[in-house]
C-alpha atoms as a PDB file:
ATOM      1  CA  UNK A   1     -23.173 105.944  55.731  1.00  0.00           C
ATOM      2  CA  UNK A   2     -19.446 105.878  56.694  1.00  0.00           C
ATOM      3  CA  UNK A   3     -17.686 106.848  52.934  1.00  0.00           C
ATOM      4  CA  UNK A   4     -14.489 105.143  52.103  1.00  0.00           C
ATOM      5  CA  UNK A   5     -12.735 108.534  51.476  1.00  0.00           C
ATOM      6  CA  UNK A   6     -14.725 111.753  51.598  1.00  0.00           C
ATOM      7  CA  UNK A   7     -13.473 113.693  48.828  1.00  0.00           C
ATOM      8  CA  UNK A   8     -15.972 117.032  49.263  1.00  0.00           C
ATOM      9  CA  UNK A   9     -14.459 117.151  52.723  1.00  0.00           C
ATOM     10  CA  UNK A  10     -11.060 116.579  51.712  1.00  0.00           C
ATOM     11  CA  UNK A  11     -11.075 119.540  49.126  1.00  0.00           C
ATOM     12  CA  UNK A  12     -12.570 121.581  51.883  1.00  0.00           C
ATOM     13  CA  UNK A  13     -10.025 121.144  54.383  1.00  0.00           C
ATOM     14  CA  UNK A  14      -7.318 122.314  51.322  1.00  0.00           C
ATOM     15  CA  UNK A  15      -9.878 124.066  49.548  1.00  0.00           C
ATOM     16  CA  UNK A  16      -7.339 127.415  49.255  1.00  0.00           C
ATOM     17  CA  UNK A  17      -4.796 125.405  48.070  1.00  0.00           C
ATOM     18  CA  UNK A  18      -6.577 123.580  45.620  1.00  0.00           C
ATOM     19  CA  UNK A  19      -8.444 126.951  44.015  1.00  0.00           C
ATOM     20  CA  UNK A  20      -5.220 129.061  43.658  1.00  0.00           C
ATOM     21  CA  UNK A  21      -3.190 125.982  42.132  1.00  0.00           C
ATOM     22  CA  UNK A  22      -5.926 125.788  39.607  1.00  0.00           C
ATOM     23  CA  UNK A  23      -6.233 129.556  39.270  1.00  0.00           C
ATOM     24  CA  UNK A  24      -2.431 129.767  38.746  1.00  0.00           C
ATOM     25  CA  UNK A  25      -2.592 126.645  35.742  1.00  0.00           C
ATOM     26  CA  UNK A  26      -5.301 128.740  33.920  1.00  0.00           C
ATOM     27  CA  UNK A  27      -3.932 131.749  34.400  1.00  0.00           C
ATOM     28  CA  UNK A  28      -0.807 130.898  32.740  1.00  0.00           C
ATOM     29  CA  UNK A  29      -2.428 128.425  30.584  1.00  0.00           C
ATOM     30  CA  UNK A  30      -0.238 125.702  31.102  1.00  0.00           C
ATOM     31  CA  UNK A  31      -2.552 122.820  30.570  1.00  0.00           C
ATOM     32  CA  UNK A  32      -0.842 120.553  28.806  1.00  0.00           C
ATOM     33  CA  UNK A  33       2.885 120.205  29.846  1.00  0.00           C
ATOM     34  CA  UNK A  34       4.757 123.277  31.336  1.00  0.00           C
ATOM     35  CA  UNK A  35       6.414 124.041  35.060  1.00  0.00           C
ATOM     36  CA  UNK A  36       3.083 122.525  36.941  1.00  0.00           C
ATOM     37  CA  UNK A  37       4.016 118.556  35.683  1.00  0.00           C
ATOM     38  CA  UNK A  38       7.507 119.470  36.203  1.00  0.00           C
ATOM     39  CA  UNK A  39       6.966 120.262  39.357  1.00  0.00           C
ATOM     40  CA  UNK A  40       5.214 117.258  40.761  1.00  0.00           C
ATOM     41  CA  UNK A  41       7.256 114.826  38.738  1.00  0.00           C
ATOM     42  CA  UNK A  42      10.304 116.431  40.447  1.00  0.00           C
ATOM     43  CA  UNK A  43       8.062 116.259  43.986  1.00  0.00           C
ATOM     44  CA  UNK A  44       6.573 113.058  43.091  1.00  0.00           C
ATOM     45  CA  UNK A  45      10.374 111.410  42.287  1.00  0.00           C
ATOM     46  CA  UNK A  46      11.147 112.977  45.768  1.00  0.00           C
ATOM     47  CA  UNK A  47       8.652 111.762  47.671  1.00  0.00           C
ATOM     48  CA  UNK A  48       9.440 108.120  46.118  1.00  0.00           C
ATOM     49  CA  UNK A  49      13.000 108.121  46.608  1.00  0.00           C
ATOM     50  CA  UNK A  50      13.291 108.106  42.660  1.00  0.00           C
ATOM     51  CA  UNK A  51      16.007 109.473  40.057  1.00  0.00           C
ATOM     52  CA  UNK A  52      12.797 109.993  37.518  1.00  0.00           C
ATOM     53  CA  UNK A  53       9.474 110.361  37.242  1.00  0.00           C
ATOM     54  CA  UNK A  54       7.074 110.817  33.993  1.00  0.00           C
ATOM     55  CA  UNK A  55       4.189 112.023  34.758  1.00  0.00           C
ATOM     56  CA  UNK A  56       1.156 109.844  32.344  1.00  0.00           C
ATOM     57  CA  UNK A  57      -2.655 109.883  31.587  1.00  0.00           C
ATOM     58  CA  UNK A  58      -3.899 107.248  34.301  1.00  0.00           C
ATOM     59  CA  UNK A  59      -2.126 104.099  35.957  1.00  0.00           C
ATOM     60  CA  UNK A  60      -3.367 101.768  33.128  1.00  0.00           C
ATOM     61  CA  UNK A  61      -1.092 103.842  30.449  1.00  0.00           C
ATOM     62  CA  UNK A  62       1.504 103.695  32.819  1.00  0.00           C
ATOM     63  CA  UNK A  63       1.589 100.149  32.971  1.00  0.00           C
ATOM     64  CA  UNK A  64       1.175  99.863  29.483  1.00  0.00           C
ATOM     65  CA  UNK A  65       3.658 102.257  28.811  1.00  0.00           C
ATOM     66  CA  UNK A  66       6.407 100.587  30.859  1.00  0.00           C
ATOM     67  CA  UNK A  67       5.828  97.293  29.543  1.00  0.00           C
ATOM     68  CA  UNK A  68       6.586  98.414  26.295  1.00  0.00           C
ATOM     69  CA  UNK A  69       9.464 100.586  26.993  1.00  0.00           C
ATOM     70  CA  UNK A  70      11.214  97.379  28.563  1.00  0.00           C
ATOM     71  CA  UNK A  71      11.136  95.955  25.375  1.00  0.00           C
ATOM     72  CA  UNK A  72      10.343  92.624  26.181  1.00  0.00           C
ATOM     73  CA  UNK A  73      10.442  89.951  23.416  1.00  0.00           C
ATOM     74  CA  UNK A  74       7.208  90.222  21.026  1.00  0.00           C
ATOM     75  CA  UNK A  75       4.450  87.329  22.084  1.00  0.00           C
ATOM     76  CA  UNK A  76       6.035  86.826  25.554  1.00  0.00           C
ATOM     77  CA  UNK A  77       4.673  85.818  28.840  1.00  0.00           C
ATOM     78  CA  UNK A  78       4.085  88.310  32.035  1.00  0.00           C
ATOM     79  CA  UNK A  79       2.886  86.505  35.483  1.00  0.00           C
ATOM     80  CA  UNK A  80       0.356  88.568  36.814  1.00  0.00           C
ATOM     81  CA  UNK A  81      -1.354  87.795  40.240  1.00  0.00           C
ATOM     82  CA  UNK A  82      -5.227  86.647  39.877  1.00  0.00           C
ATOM     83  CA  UNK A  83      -6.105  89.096  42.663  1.00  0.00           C
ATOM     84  CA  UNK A  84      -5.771  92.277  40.929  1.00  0.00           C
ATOM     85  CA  UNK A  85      -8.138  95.312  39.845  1.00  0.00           C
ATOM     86  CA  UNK A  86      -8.368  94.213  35.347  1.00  0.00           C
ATOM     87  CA  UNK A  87      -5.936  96.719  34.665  1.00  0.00           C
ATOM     88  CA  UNK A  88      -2.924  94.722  35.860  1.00  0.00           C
ATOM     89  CA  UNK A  89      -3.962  92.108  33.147  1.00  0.00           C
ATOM     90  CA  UNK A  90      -5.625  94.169  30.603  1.00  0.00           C
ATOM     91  CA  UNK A  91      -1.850  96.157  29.989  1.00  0.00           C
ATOM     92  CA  UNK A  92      -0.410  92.947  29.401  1.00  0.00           C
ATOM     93  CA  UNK A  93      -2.866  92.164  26.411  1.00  0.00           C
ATOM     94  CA  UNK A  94      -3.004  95.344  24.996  1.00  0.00           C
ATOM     95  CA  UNK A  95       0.692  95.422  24.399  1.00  0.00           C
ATOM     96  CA  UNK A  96       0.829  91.815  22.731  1.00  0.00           C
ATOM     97  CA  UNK A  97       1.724  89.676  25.597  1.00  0.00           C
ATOM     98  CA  UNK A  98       0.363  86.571  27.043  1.00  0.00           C
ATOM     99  CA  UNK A  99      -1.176  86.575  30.912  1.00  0.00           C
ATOM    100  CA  UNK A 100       0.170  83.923  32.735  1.00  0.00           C
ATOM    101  CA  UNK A 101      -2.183  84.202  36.482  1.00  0.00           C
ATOM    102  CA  UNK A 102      -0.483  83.182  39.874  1.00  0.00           C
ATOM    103  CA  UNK A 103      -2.101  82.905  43.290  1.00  0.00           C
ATOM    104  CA  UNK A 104      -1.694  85.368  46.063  1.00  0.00           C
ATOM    105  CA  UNK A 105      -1.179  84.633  49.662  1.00  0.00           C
ATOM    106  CA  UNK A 106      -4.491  84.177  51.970  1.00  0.00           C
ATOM    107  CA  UNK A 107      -3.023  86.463  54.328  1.00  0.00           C
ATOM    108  CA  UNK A 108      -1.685  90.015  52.894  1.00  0.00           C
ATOM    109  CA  UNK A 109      -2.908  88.939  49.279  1.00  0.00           C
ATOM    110  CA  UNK A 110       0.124  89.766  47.264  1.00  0.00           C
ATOM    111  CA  UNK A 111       1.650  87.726  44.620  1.00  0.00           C
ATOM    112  CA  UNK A 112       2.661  83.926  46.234  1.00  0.00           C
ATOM    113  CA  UNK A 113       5.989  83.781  45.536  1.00  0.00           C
ATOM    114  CA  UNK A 114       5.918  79.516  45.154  1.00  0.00           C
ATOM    115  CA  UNK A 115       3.308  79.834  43.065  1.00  0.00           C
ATOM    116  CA  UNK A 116       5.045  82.216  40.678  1.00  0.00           C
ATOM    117  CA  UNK A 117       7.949  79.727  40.256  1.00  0.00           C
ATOM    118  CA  UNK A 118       5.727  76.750  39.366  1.00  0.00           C
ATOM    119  CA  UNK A 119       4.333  79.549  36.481  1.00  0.00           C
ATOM    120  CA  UNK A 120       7.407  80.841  35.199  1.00  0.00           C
ATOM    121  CA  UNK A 121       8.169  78.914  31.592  1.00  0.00           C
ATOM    122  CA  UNK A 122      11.135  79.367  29.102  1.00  0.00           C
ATOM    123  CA  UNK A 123       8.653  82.324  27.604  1.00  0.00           C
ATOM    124  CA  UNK A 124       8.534  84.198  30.688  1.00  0.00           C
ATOM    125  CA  UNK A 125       9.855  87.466  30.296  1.00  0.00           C
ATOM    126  CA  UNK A 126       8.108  89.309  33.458  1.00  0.00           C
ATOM    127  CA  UNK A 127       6.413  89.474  37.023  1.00  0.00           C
ATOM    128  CA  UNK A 128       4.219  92.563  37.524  1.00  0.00           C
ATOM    129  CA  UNK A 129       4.328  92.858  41.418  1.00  0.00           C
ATOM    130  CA  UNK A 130       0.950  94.610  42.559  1.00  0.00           C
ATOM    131  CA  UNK A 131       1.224  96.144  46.151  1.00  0.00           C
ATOM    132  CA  UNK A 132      -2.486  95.092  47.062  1.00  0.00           C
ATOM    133  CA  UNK A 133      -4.169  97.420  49.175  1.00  0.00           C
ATOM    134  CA  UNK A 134      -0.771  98.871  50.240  1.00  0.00           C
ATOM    135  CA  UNK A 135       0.835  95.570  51.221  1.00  0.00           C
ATOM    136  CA  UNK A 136       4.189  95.206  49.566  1.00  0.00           C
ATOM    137  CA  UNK A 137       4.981  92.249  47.564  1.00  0.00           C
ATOM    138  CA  UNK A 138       8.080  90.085  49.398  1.00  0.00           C
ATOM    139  CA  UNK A 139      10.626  92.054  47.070  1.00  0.00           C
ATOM    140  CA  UNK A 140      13.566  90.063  48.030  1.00  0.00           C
ATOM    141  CA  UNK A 141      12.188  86.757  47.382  1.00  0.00           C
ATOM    142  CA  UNK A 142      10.895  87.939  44.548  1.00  0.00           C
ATOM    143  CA  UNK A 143      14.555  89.832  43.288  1.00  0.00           C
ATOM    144  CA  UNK A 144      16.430  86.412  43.499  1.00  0.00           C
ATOM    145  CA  UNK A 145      13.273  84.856  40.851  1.00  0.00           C
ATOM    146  CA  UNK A 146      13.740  87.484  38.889  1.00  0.00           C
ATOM    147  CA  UNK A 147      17.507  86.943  38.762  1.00  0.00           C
ATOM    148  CA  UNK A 148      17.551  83.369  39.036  1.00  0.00           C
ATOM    149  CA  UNK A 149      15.239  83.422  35.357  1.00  0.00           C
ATOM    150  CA  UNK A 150      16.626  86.481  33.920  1.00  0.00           C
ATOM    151  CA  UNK A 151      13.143  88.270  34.286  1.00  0.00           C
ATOM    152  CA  UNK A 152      11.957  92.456  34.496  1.00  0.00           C
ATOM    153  CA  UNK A 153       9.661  93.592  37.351  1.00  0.00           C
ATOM    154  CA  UNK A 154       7.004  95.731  36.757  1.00  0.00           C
ATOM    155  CA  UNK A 155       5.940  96.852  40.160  1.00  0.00           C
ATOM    156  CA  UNK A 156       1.947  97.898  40.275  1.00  0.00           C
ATOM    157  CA  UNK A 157       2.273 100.567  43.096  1.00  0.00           C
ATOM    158  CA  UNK A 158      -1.462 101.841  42.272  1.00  0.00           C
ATOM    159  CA  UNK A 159      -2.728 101.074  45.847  1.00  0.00           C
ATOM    160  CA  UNK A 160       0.553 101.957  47.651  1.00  0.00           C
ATOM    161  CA  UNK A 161       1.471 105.176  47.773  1.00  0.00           C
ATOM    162  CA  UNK A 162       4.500 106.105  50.223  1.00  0.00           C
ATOM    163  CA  UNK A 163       4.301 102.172  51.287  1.00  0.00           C
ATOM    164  CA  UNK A 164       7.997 100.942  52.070  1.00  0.00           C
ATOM    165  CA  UNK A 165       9.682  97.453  51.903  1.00  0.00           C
ATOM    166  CA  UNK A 166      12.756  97.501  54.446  1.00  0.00           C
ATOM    167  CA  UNK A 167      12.552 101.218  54.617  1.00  0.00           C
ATOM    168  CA  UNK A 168      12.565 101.378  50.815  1.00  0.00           C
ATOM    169  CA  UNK A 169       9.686 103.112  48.737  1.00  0.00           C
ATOM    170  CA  UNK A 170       8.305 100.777  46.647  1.00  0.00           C
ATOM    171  CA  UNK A 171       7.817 101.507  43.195  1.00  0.00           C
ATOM    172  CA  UNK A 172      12.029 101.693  42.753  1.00  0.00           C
ATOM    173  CA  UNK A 173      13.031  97.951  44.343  1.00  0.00           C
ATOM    174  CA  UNK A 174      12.190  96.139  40.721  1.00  0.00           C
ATOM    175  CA  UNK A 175      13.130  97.323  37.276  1.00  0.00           C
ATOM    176  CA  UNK A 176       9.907 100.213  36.634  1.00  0.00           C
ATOM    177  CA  UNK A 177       7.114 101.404  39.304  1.00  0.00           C
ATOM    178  CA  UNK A 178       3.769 102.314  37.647  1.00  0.00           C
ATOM    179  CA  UNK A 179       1.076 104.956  39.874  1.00  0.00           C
ATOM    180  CA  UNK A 180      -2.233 105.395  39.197  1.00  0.00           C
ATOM    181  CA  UNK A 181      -4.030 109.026  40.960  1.00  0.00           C
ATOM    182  CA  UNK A 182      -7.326 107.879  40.287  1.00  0.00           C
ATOM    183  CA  UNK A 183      -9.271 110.595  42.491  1.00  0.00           C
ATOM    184  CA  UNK A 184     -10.110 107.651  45.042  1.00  0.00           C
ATOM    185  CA  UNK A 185      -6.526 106.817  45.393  1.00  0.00           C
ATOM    186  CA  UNK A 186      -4.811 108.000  48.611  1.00  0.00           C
ATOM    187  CA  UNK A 187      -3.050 110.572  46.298  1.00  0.00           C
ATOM    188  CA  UNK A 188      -5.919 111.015  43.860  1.00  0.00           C
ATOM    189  CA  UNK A 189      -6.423 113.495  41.334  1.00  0.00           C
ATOM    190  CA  UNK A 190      -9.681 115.496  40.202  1.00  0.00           C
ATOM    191  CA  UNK A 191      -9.583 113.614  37.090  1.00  0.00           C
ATOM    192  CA  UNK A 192      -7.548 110.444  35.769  1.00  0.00           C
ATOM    193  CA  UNK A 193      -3.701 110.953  36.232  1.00  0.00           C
ATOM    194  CA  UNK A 194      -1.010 108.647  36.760  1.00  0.00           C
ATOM    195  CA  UNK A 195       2.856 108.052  36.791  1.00  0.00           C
ATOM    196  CA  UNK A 196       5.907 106.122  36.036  1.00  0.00           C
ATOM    197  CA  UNK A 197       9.404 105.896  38.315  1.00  0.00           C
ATOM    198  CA  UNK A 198      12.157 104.530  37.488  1.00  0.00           C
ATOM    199  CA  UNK A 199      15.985 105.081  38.099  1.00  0.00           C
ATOM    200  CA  UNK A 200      17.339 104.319  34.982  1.00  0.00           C
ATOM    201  CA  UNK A 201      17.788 107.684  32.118  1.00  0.00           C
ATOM    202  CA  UNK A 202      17.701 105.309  29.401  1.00  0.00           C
ATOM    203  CA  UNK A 203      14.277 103.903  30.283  1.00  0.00           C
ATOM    204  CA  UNK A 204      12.850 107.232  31.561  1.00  0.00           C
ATOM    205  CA  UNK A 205      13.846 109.098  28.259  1.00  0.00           C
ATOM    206  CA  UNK A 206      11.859 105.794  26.541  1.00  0.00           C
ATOM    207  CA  UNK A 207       8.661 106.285  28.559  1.00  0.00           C
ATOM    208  CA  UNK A 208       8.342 110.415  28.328  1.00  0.00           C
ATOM    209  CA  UNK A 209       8.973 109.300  24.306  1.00  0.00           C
ATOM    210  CA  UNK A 210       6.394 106.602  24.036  1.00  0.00           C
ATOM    211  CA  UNK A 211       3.731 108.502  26.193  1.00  0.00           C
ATOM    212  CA  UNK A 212       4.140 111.984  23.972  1.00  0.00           C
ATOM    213  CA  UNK A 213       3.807 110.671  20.441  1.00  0.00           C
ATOM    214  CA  UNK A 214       7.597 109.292  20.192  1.00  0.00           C
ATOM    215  CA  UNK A 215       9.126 112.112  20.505  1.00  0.00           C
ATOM    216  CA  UNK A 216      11.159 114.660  23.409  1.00  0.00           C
ATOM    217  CA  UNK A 217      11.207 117.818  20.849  1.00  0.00           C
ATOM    218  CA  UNK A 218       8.121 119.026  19.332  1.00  0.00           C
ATOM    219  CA  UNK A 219       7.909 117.315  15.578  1.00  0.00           C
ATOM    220  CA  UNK A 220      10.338 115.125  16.204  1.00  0.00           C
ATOM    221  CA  UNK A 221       9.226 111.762  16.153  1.00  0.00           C
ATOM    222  CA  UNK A 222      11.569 108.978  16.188  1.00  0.00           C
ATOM    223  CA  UNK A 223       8.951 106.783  16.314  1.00  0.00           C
ATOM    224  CA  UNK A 224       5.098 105.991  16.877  1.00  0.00           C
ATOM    225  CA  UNK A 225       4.177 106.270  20.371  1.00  0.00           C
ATOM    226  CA  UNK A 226       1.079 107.092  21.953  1.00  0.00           C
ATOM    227  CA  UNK A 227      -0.930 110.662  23.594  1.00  0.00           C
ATOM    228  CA  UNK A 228      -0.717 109.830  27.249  1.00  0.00           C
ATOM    229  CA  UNK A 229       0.146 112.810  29.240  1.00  0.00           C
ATOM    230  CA  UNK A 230       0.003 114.187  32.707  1.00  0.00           C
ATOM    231  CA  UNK A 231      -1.940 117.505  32.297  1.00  0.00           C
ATOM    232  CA  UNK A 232      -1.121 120.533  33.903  1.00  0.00           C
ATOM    233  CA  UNK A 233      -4.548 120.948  36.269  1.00  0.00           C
ATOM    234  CA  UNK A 234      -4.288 117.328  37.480  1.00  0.00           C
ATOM    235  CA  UNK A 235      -0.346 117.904  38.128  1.00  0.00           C
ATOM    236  CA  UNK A 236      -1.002 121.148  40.429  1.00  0.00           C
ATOM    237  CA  UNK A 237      -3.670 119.456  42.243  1.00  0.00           C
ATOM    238  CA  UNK A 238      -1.673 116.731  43.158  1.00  0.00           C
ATOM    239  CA  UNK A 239       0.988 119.259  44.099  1.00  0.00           C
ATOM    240  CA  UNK A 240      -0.815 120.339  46.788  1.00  0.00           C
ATOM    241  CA  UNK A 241      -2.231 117.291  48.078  1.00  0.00           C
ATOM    242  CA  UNK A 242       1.906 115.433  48.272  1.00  0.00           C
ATOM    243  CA  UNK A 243       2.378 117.299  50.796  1.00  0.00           C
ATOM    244  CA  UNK A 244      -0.371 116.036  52.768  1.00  0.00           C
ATOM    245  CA  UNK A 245      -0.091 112.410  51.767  1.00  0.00           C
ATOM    246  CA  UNK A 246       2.030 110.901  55.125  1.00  0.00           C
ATOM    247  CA  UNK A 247      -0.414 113.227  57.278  1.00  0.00           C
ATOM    248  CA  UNK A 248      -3.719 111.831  55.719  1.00  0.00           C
ATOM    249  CA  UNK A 249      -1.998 108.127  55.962  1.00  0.00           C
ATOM    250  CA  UNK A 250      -1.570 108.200  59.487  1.00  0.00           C
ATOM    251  CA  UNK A 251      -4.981 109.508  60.063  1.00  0.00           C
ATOM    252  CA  UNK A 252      -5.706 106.242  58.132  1.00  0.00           C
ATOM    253  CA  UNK A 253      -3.119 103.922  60.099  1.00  0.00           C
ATOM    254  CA  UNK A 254      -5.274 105.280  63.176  1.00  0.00           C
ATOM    255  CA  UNK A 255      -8.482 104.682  62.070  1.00  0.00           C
ATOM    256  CA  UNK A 256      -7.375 101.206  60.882  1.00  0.00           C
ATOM    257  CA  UNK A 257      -6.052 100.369  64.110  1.00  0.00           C
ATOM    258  CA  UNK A 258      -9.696 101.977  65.400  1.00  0.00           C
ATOM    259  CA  UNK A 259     -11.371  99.367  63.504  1.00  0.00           C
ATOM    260  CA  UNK A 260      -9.009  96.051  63.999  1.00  0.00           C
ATOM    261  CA  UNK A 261      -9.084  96.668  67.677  1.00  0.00           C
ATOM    262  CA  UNK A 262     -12.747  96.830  68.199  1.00  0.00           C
ATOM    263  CA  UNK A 263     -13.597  93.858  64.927  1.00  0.00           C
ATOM    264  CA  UNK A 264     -10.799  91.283  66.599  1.00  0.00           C
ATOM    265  CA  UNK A 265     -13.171  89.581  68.572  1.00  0.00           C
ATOM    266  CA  UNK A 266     -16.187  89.411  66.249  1.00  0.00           C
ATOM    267  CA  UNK A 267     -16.491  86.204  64.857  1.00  0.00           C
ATOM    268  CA  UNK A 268     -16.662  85.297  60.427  1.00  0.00           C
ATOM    269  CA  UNK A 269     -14.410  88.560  60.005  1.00  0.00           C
ATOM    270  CA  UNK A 270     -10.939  88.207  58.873  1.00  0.00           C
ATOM    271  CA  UNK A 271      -8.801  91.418  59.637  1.00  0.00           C
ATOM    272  CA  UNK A 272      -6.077  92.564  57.356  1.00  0.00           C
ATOM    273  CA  UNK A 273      -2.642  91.856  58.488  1.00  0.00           C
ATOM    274  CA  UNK A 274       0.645  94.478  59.107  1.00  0.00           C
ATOM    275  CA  UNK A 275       3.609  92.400  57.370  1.00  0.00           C
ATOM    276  CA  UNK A 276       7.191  93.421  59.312  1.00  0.00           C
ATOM    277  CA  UNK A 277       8.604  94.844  56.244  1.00  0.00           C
ATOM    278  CA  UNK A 278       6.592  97.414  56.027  1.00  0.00           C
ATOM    279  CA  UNK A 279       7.594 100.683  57.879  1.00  0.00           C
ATOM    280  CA  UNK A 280       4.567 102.754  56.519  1.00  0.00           C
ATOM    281  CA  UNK A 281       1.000 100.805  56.050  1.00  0.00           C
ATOM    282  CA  UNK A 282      -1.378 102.215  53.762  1.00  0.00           C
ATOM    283  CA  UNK A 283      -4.912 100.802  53.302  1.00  0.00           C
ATOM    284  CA  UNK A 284      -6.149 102.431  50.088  1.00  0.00           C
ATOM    285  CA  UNK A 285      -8.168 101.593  46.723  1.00  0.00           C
END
């Protein structure tokens, strides 16, 4: 059996790495908070070509947590496309808002922009754009709906890591980028993690507030938020493997290319497809 991604072998080959970050987060016992998420949230907003990032429990708080922090009106209605791991949807019911499901296109599978125009209604209030299986989403097309209708785009960046749309990194094109580091991820944690990006102070300060109890200073809660923090052993881990992500990509561009070359000719399968946009192709889960 051929595994998707091998993660025994993967520790091995940074398996130093990996036990002296750890080592160093118990030592110090900085497990919750500290230098270690500051660190990768600084690398992470780096890497992503970000002014912030807040580091969160997993990619479904993150999504939940940024859909809140836009403070979109109570009851409203998010588009979502159909083709989507549940979490995508799922955030936009647990924070009182109404699914509205698009189509996606039959050849890259992200959101279908003419679909998404026939869906939006006067109680649209948002688009979450999921980068499926590191495909970006036609951001300009989808900027000018956004502006044409006056709407906020959540970007869903949980299966595109380092992907780029016209040699941006997605995640900072719409209004909030959400990550997930789910271990299988092509940045993957050894445990649930995940992130937020976003350029704007105002809505970073709102995030880091809602995800640690409503609050920036210990005890002082301005209001009720929620426990969703990056920890510090999930934050050193992924650390470490950042600064192997564009390496372990383009071992995957060249084992995609591996496969597409020798499947083209094999008749009833339907290859994935590069779009032109993109200047780094990731095929992840």
């Amino acid at each position: 059996m051929v595994k998707f991604v091998d993660l025994q072998a993967q520790y091995l080959s940074i398996k130093s790495e990996i036990d002296s970050a750890i080592e160093s987060v118990i030592s110090d016992s900085a497990f919750i908070g500290g230098k270690y998420v500051q660190q990768f949230e600084e690398s992470f907003s780096q890497y992503q070509d970000a002014k912030y990032c807040i580091g969160v429990g997993n990619g479904t708080d993150a999504l939940e947590i940024a859909i809140e922090a836009l403070n979109l009106p109570k009851g409203s209605e998010i588009i979502v496309p159909a083709n989507s791991f549940i979490a995508s949807a799922e955030a936009v019911v647990r924070t009182g808002h109404k699914i509205v499901f698009c189509d996606v296109n039959s050849d890259d599978y992200t959101i279908n922009l003419d679909d998404v125009k026939r869906r939006v209604s006067d109680e649209t209030s948002a688009i979450i754009a999921v980068h499926m299986y590191g495909h970006p989403c036609d951001m300009d097309l989808l900027l000018n709906i956004a502006k044409e209708y006056n709407l906020k785009i959540i970007e869903d960046c949980a299966q595109a890591h380092g992907a780029e749309y016209k040699n941006r990194k997605i995640g900072t094109i719409g209004d909030i980028g959400c990550f997930s580091f789910y271990p299988g991820k092509n940045l993957g944690a050894y445990g649930d993690a995940g992130a937020i990006v976003v350029d704007s102070k105002k809505l970073s300060i709102k995030c880091r507030m809602i995800a640690n109890h409503g609050r920036i200073s210990k005890y002082n809660h301005e209001f009720s938020g929620r426990n969703s923090r990056l920890d510090g052993l999930q934050a050193a881990v992924l650390s470490v493997k950042l600064k192997y992500l564009d390496q372990w990509t383009n071992q995957r561009i060249a084992i995609a290319n591996k496969y597409m070359s020798e499947l083209k000719d094999v008749p009833g399968i339907i290859l994935p497809v590069k779009q032109v946009w993109q200047s780094m192709f990731t095929i992840c889960l």
